[in-house]
Protein backbone atom coordinates (compact mmCIF):
# COMPACT_ATOMS: atom_id res chain seq x y z
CA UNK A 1 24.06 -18.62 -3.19
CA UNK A 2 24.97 -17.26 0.03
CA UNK A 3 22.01 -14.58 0.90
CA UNK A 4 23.47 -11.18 1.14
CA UNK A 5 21.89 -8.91 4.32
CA UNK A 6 20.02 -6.13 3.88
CA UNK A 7 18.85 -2.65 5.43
CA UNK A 8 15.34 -3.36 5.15
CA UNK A 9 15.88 -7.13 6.68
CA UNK A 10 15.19 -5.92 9.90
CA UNK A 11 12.43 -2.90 9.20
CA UNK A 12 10.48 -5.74 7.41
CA UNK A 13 10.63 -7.76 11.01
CA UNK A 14 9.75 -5.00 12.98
CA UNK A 15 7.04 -4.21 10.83
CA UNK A 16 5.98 -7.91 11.63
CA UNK A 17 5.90 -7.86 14.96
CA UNK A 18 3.62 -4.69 15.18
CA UNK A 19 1.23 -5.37 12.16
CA UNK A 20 -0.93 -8.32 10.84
CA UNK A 21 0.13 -8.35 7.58
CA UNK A 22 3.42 -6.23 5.63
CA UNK A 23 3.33 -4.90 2.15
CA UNK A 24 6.96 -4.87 0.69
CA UNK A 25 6.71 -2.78 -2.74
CA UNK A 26 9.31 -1.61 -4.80
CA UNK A 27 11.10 -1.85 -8.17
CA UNK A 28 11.50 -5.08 -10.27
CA UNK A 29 14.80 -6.94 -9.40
CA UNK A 30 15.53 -4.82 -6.14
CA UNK A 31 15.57 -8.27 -4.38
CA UNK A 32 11.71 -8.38 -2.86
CA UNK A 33 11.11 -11.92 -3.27
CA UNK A 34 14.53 -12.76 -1.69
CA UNK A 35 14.52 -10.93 1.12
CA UNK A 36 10.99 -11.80 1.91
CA UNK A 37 11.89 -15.40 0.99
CA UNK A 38 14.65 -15.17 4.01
CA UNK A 39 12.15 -13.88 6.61
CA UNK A 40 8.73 -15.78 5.51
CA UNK A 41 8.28 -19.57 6.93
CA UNK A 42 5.95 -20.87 3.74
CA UNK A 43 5.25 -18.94 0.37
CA UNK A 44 3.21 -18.74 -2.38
CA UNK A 45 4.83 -17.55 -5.62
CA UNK A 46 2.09 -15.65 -8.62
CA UNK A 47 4.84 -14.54 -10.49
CA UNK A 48 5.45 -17.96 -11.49
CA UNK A 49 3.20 -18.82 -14.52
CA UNK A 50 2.69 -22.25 -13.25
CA UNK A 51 2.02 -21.50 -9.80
CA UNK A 52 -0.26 -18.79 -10.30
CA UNK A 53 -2.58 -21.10 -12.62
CA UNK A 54 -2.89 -23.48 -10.42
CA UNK A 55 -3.47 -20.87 -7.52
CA UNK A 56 -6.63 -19.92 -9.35
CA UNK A 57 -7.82 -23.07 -9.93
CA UNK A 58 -7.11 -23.94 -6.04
CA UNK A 59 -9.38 -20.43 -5.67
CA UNK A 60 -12.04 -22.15 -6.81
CA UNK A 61 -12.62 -23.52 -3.21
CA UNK A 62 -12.12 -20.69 -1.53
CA UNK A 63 -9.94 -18.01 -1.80
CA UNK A 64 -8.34 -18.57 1.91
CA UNK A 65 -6.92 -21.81 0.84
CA UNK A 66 -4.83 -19.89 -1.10
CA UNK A 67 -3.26 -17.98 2.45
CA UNK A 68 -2.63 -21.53 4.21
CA UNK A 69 0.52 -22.39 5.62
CA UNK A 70 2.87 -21.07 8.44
CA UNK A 71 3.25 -17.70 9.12
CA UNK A 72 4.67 -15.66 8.06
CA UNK A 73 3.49 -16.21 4.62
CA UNK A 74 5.08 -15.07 1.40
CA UNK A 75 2.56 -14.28 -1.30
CA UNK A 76 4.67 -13.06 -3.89
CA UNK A 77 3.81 -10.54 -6.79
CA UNK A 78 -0.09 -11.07 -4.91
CA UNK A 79 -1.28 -8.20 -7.75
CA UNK A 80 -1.88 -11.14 -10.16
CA UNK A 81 -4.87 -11.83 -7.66
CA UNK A 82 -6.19 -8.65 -6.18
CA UNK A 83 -9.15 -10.46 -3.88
CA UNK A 84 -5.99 -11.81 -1.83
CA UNK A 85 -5.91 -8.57 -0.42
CA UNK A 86 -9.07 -8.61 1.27
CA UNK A 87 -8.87 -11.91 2.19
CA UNK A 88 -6.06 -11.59 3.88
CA UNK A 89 -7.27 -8.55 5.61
CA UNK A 90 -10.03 -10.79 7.16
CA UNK A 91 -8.02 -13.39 7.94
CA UNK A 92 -5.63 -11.03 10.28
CA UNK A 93 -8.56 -9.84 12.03
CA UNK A 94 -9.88 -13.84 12.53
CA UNK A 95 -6.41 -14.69 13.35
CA UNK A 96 -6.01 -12.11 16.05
CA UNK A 97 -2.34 -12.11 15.99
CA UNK A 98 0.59 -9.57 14.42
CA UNK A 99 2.75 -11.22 11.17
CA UNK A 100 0.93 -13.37 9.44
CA UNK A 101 1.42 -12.28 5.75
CA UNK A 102 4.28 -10.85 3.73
CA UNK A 103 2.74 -9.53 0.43
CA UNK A 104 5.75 -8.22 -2.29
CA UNK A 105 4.90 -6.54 -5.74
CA UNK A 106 6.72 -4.78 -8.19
CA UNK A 107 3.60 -2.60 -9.25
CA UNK A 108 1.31 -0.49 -7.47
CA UNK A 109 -2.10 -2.17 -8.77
CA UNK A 110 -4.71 -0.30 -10.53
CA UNK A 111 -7.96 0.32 -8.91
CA UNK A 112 -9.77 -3.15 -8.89
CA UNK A 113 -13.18 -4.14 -7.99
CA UNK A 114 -11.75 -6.75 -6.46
CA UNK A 115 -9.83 -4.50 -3.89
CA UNK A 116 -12.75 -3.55 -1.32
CA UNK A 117 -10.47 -1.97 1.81
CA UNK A 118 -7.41 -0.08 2.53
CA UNK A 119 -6.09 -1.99 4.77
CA UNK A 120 -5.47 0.46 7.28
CA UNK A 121 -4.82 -1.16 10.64
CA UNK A 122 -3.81 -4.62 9.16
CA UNK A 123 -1.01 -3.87 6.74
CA UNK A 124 2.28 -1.87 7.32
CA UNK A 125 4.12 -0.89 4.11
CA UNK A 126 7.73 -1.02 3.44
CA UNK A 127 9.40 0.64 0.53
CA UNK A 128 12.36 -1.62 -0.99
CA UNK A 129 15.09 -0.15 -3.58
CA UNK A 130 18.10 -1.01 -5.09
CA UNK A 131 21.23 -1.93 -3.07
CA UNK A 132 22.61 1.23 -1.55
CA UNK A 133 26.83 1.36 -1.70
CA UNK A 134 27.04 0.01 1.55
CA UNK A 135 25.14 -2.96 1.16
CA UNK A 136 27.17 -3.75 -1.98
CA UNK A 137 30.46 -3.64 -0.46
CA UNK A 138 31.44 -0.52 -2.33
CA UNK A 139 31.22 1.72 0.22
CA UNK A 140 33.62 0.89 3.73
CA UNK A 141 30.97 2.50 6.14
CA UNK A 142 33.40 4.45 7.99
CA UNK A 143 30.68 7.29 8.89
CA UNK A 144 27.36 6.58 10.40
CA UNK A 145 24.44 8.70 9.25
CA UNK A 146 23.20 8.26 12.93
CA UNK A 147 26.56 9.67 13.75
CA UNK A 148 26.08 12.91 11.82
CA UNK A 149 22.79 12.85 13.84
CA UNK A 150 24.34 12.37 17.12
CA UNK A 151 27.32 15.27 16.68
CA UNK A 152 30.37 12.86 16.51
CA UNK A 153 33.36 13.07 15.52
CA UNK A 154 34.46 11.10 12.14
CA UNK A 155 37.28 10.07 9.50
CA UNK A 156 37.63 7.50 7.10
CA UNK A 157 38.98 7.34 4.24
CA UNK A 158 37.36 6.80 0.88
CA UNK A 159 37.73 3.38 -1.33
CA UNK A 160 36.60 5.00 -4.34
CA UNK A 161 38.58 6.25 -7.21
CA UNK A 162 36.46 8.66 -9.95
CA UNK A 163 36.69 5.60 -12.04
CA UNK A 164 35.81 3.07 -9.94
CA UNK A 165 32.46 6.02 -8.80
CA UNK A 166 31.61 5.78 -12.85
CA UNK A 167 31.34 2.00 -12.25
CA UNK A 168 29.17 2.23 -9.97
CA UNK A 169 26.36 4.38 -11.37
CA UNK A 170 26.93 2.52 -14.38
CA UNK A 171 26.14 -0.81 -12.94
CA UNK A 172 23.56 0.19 -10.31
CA UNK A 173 22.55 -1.27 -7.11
CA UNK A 174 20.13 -3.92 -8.89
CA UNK A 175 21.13 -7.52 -6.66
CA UNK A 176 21.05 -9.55 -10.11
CA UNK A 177 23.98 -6.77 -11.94
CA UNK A 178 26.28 -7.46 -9.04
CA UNK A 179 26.19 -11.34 -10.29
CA UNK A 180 27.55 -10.35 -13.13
CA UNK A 181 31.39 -11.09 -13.28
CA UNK A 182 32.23 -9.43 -16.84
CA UNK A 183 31.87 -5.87 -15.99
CA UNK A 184 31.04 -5.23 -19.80
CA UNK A 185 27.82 -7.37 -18.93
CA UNK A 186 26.73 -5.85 -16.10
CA UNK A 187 26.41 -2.78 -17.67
CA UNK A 188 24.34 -4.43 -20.22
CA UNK A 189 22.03 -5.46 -18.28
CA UNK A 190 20.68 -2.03 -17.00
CA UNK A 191 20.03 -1.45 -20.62
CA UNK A 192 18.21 -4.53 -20.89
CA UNK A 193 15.83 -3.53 -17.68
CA UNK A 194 14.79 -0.37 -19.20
CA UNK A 195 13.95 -2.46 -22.61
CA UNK A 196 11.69 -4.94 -20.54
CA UNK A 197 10.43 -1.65 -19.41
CA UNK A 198 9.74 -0.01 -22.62
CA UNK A 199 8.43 -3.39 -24.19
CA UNK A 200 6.47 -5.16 -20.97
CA UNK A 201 6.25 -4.04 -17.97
CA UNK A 202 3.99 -1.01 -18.53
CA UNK A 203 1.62 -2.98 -20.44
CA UNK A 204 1.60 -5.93 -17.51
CA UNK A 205 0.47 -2.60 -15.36
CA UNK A 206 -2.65 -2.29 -16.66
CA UNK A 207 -3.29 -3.73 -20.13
CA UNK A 208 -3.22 -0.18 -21.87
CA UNK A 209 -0.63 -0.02 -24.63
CA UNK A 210 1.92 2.82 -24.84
CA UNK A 211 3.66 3.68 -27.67
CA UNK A 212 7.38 2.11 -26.63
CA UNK A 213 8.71 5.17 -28.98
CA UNK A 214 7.13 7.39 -26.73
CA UNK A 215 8.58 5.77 -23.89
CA UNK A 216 11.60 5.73 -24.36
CA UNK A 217 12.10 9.22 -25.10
CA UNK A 218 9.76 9.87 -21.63
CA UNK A 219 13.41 8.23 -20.36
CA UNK A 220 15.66 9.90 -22.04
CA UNK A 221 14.34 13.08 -21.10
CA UNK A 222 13.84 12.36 -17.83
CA UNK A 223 17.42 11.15 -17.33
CA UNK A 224 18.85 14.80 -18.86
CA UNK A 225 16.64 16.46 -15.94
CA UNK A 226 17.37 14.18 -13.26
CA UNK A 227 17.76 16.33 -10.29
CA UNK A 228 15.94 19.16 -11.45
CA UNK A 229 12.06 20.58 -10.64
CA UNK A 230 11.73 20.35 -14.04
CA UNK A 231 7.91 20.26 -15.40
CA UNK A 232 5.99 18.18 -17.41
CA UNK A 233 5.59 20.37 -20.09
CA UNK A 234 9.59 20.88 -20.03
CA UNK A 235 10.02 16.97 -20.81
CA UNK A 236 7.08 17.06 -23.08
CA UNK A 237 9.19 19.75 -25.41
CA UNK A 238 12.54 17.66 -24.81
CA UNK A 239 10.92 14.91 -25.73
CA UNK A 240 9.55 16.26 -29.19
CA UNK A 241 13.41 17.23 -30.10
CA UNK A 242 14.10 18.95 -33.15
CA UNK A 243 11.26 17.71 -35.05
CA UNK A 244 8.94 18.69 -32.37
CA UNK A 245 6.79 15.78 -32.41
CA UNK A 246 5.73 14.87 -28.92
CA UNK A 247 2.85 13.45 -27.45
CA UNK A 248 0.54 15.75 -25.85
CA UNK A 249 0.87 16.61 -22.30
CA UNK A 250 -2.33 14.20 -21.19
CA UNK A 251 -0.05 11.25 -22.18
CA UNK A 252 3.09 12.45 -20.92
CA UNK A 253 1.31 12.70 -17.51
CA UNK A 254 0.08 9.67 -17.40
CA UNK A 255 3.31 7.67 -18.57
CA UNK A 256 5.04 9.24 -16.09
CA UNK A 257 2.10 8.28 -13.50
CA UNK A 258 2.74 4.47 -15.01
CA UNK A 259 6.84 5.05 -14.44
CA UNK A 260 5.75 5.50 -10.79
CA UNK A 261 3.46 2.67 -10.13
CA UNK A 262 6.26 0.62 -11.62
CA UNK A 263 9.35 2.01 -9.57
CA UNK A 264 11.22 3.07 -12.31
CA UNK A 265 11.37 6.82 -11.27
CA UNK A 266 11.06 8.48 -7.51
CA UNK A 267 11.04 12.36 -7.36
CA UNK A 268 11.98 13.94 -3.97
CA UNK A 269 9.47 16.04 -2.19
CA UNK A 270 9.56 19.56 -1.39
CA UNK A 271 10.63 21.16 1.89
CA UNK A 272 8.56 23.42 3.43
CA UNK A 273 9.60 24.70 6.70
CA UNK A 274 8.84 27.58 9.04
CA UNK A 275 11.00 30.47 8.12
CA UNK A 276 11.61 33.66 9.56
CA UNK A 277 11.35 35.22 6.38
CA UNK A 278 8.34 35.21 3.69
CA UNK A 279 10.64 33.49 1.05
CA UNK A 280 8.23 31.73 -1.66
CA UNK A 281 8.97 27.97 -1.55
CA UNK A 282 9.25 26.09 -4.79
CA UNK A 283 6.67 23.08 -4.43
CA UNK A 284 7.34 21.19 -7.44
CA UNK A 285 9.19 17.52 -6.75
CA UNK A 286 12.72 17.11 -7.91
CA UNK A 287 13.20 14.39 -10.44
CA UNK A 288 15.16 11.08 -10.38
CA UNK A 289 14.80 7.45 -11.36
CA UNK A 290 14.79 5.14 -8.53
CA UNK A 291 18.70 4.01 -9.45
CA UNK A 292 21.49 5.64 -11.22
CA UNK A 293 21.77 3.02 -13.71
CA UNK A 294 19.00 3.46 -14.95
CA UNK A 295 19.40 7.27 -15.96
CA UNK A 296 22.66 6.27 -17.38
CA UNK A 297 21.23 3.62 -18.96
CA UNK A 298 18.36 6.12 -20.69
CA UNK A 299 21.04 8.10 -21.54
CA UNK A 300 23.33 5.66 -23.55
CA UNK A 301 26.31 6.76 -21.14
CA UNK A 302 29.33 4.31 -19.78
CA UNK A 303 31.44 4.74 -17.56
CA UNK A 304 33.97 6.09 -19.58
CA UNK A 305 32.00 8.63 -21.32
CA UNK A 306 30.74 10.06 -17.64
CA UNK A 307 34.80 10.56 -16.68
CA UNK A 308 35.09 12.82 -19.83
CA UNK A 309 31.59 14.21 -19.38
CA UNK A 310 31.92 15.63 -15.60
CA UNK A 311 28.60 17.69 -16.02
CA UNK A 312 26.67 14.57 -16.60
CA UNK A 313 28.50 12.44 -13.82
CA UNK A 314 27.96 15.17 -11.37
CA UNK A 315 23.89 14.88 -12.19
CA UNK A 316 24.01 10.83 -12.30
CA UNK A 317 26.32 11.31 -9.27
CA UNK A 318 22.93 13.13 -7.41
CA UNK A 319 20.75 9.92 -8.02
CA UNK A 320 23.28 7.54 -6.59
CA UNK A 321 23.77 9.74 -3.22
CA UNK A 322 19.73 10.23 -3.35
CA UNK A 323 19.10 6.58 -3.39
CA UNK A 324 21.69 5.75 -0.49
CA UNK A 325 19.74 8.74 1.33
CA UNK A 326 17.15 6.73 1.23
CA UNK A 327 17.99 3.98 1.94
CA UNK A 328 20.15 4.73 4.93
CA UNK A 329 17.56 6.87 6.32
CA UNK A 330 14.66 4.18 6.11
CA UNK A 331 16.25 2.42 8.13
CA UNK A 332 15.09 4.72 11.15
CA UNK A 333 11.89 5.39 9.51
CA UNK A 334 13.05 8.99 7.76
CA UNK A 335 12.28 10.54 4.64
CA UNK A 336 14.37 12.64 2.21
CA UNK A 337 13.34 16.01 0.39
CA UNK A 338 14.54 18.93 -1.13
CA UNK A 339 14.55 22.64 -0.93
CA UNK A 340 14.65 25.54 -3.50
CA UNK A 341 12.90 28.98 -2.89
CA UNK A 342 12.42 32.18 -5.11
CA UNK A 343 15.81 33.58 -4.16
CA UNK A 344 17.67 31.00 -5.46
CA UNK A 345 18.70 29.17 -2.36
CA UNK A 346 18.70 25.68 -1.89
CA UNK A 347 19.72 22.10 -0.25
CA UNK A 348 20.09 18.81 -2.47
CA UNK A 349 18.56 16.84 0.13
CA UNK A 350 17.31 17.06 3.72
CA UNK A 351 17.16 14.12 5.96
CA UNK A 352 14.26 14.16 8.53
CA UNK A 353 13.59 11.68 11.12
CA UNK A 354 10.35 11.33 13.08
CA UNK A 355 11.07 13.33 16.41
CA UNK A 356 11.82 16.11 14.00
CA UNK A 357 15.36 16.11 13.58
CA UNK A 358 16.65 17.06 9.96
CA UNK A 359 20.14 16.82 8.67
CA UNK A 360 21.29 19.30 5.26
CA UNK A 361 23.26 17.82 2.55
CA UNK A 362 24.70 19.09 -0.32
CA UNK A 363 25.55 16.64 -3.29
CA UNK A 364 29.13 17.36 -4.95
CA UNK A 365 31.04 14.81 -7.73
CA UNK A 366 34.32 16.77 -7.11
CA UNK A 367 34.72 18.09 -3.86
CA UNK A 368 37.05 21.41 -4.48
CA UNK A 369 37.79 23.56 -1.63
CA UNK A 370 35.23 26.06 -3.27
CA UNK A 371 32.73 24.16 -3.75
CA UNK A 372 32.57 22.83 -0.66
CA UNK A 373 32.74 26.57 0.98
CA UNK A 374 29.81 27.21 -1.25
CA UNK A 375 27.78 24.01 -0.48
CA UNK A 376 28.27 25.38 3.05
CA UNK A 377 27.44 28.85 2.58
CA UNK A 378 24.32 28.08 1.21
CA UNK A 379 23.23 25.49 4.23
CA UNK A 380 24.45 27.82 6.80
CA UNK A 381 22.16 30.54 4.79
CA UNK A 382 18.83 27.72 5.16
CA UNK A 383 19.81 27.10 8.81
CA UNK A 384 19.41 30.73 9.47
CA UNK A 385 16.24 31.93 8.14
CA UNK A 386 14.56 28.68 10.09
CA UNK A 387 12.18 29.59 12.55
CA UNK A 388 13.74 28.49 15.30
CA UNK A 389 10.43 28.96 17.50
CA UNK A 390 8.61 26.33 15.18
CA UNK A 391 11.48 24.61 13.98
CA UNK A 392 14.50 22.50 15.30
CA UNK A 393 18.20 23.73 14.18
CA UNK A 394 19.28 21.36 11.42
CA UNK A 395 21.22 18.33 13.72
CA UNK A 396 23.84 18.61 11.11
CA UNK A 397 25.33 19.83 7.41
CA UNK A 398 27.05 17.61 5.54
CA UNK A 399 28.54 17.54 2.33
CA UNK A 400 28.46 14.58 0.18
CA UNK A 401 31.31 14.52 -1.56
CA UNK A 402 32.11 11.40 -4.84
CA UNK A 403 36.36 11.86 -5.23
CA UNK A 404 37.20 13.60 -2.10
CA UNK A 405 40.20 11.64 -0.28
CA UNK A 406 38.88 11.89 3.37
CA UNK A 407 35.75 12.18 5.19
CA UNK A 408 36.40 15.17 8.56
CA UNK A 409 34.72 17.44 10.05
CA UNK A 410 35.23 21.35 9.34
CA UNK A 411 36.01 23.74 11.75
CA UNK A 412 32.24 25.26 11.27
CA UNK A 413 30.82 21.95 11.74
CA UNK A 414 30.25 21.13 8.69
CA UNK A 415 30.75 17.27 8.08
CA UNK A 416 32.29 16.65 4.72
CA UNK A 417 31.95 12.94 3.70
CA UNK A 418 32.34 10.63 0.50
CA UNK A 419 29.59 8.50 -0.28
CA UNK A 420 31.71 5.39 -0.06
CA UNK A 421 32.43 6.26 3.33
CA UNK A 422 28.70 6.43 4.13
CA UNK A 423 26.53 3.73 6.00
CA UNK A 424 23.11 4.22 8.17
């Protein structure tokens, strides 16, 4: 099989070349091993059942035998034998020299005894996700994100039909579902990830067992307030239905907690700028899972029922622009929030790069004439209450469209582009 590139090829090697070690985390199936496979010159594979019992038997020597071979070295799923981390922190320092280790794990490991430091000044960590459009082939990549950055002008035009859109968010950006030939199958198998979920993964975590009932309502819920602040104790009361049984708000938290150190879910931070104004800023994180197809997925939608269910399509449509956000912006070390204030204004996403440039997006399915004057309004409105004395301008406003034809710039400036136009 003919390795596919990807965005965070080349932010894993210049991690390398600056750091001793690189921690590449992220969800299950999001193509860690692969990637880190392309880049590494030897490995060492624990999430192999064979290879990891004869790792610990090899450990009986000496843990360092274990982090032998030519660098860099993969150690692969290295949770499955926490003292790694440690050694490996000592062996950078007795090494003296930058990329030595590539460590990749689909969990966030509880606290261990055997995990002594932080790692701070050895490891750099990189944050891997699903394949964004772009890096599927589903989106042409007519229109740069640095471009909106820079103030250029754009076009393209966009490859997607609303059917072919419902595919998409159906199927996800997982590398293993674009395998799939039958598109009936691929669809399937998102379903399939969230059972592994429900039935394994949470327990591999940490060994404490979870009622799989439980979570999959947590899911299900989740997926109806994708792209909303909503609170805990709003799931909690979704999740008890009409029967109002629910689990108490204790284990709701810390399901969700166990969602995060697993990937599955990845809520957007707040905004909070210096305005002019003394506008209260809503704090709370915006909620999404980590791919569309898995909200879809939670929800028991296809991509037929999201054409004739536009309300849902336009909320499963937020998760797959949020994802590409993040994706495209990683790739120049950025970040992607949100903002919503106590007058009711707000921005779907804002792009920020280090030197302090941000960029304001707006997230709509359709694309009407009115809604993109309104998704404008309402940016133009957060651009002018910035403090301008302790704040940049925004670099640009764009709005992210699904089934517009055409990607352009408006006379106000205002970049209107379809997400299968977009690239980094």
């Amino acid at each position: 099989m003919v390795y596919k590139n990807r965005i965070v090829d080349e932010i894993i090697r210049k991690k390398l070349r600056v750091s001793g070690a690189v921690l590449v985390e992220g969800p299950k199936w999001c193509g860690k091993t692969t990637t880190a496979t392309e880049i590494a010159k030897s490995e060492l594979k624990l999430g192999d059942p064979n290879i990891l019992a004869n790792a610990k038997i090899l450990m009986l020597g000496g843990v360092n035998a274990l982090l032998d071979g030519a660098a860099p070295r993969l150690i692969d799923e290295w949770q499955n034998i926490p003292v790694l981390w440690d050694a490996a922190r000592s062996e950078v320092d007795n090494r003296g020299k930058m990329g030595q280790f590539i460590f990749t794990g689909s969990a966030v490991p509880v606290e261990s005894r055997d995990i002594k430091h932080s790692g701070t000044g050895r490891f750099s960590w990189v944050r891997m996700r699903s394949m964004s459009l772009f890096e599927s082939g589903d989106s042409n990549g007519a229109v740069s994100l640095k471009d909106l950055f820079d103030g250029k002008k754009i076009s393209g035009e966009n490859p997607l039909s609303l059917k072919d859109l419902a595919f998409v968010i159906c199927r996800g950006g997982f590398p293993s579902f674009l395998l799939i030939r039958n598109k009936l199958d691929s669809l399937e198998i998102a379903r399939e990830y969230l059972e592994a979920v429900i039935h394994s993964d949470l327990a591999r975590l940490d060994g404490v067992k979870r009622s799989p009932e439980y979570v999959r309502r947590l899911l299900r819920s989740y997926a109806r307030f994708q792209g909303e602040q909503a609170a805990l104790t709003e799931i909690q009361n979704d999740m008890g239905g009409v029967t109002g049984e629910a689990p108490n708000i204790n284990t709701v938290s810390s399901y969700h907690d166990a969602l995060k150190k697993i990937f599955v879910v990845e809520d957007a931070p707040a905004w909070n700028p210096n305005l002019r104004s003394r506008t209260a800023i809503r704090t709370s994180d915006t909620r999404y899972f980590v791919d569309p197809s898995l909200a879809t997925a939670a929800l028991g939608a296809d991509p037929g029922g999201l054409v004739r269910d536009l309300n849902t399509f336009g909320f499963v449509f937020e998760t797959l622009c949020m994802r590409d956000l993040r994706v495209y912006a990683s790739m120049y070390d950025g970040r992607v929030s949100h903002y919503r204030d106590s007058n009711g204004l707000e921005c779907d996403a804002v792009v920020h790069l280090k030197n302090g440039e941000y960029g304001l997006v707006q997230m709509k399915l359709g694309g009407s004439e009115e809604e993109i004057d309104d998704a404008a309004r309402k940016m133009e409105a957060l651009a002018d209450i910035v403090d301008e004395k302790r704040e940049k301008k925004p670099a640009f406003m764009m709005v992210l469209v699904g089934v517009e034809k055409y990607a352009y710039r408006r006379e106000d400036g205002v970049y209107v582009v379809p997400v299968g136009c977009l690239k980094p």
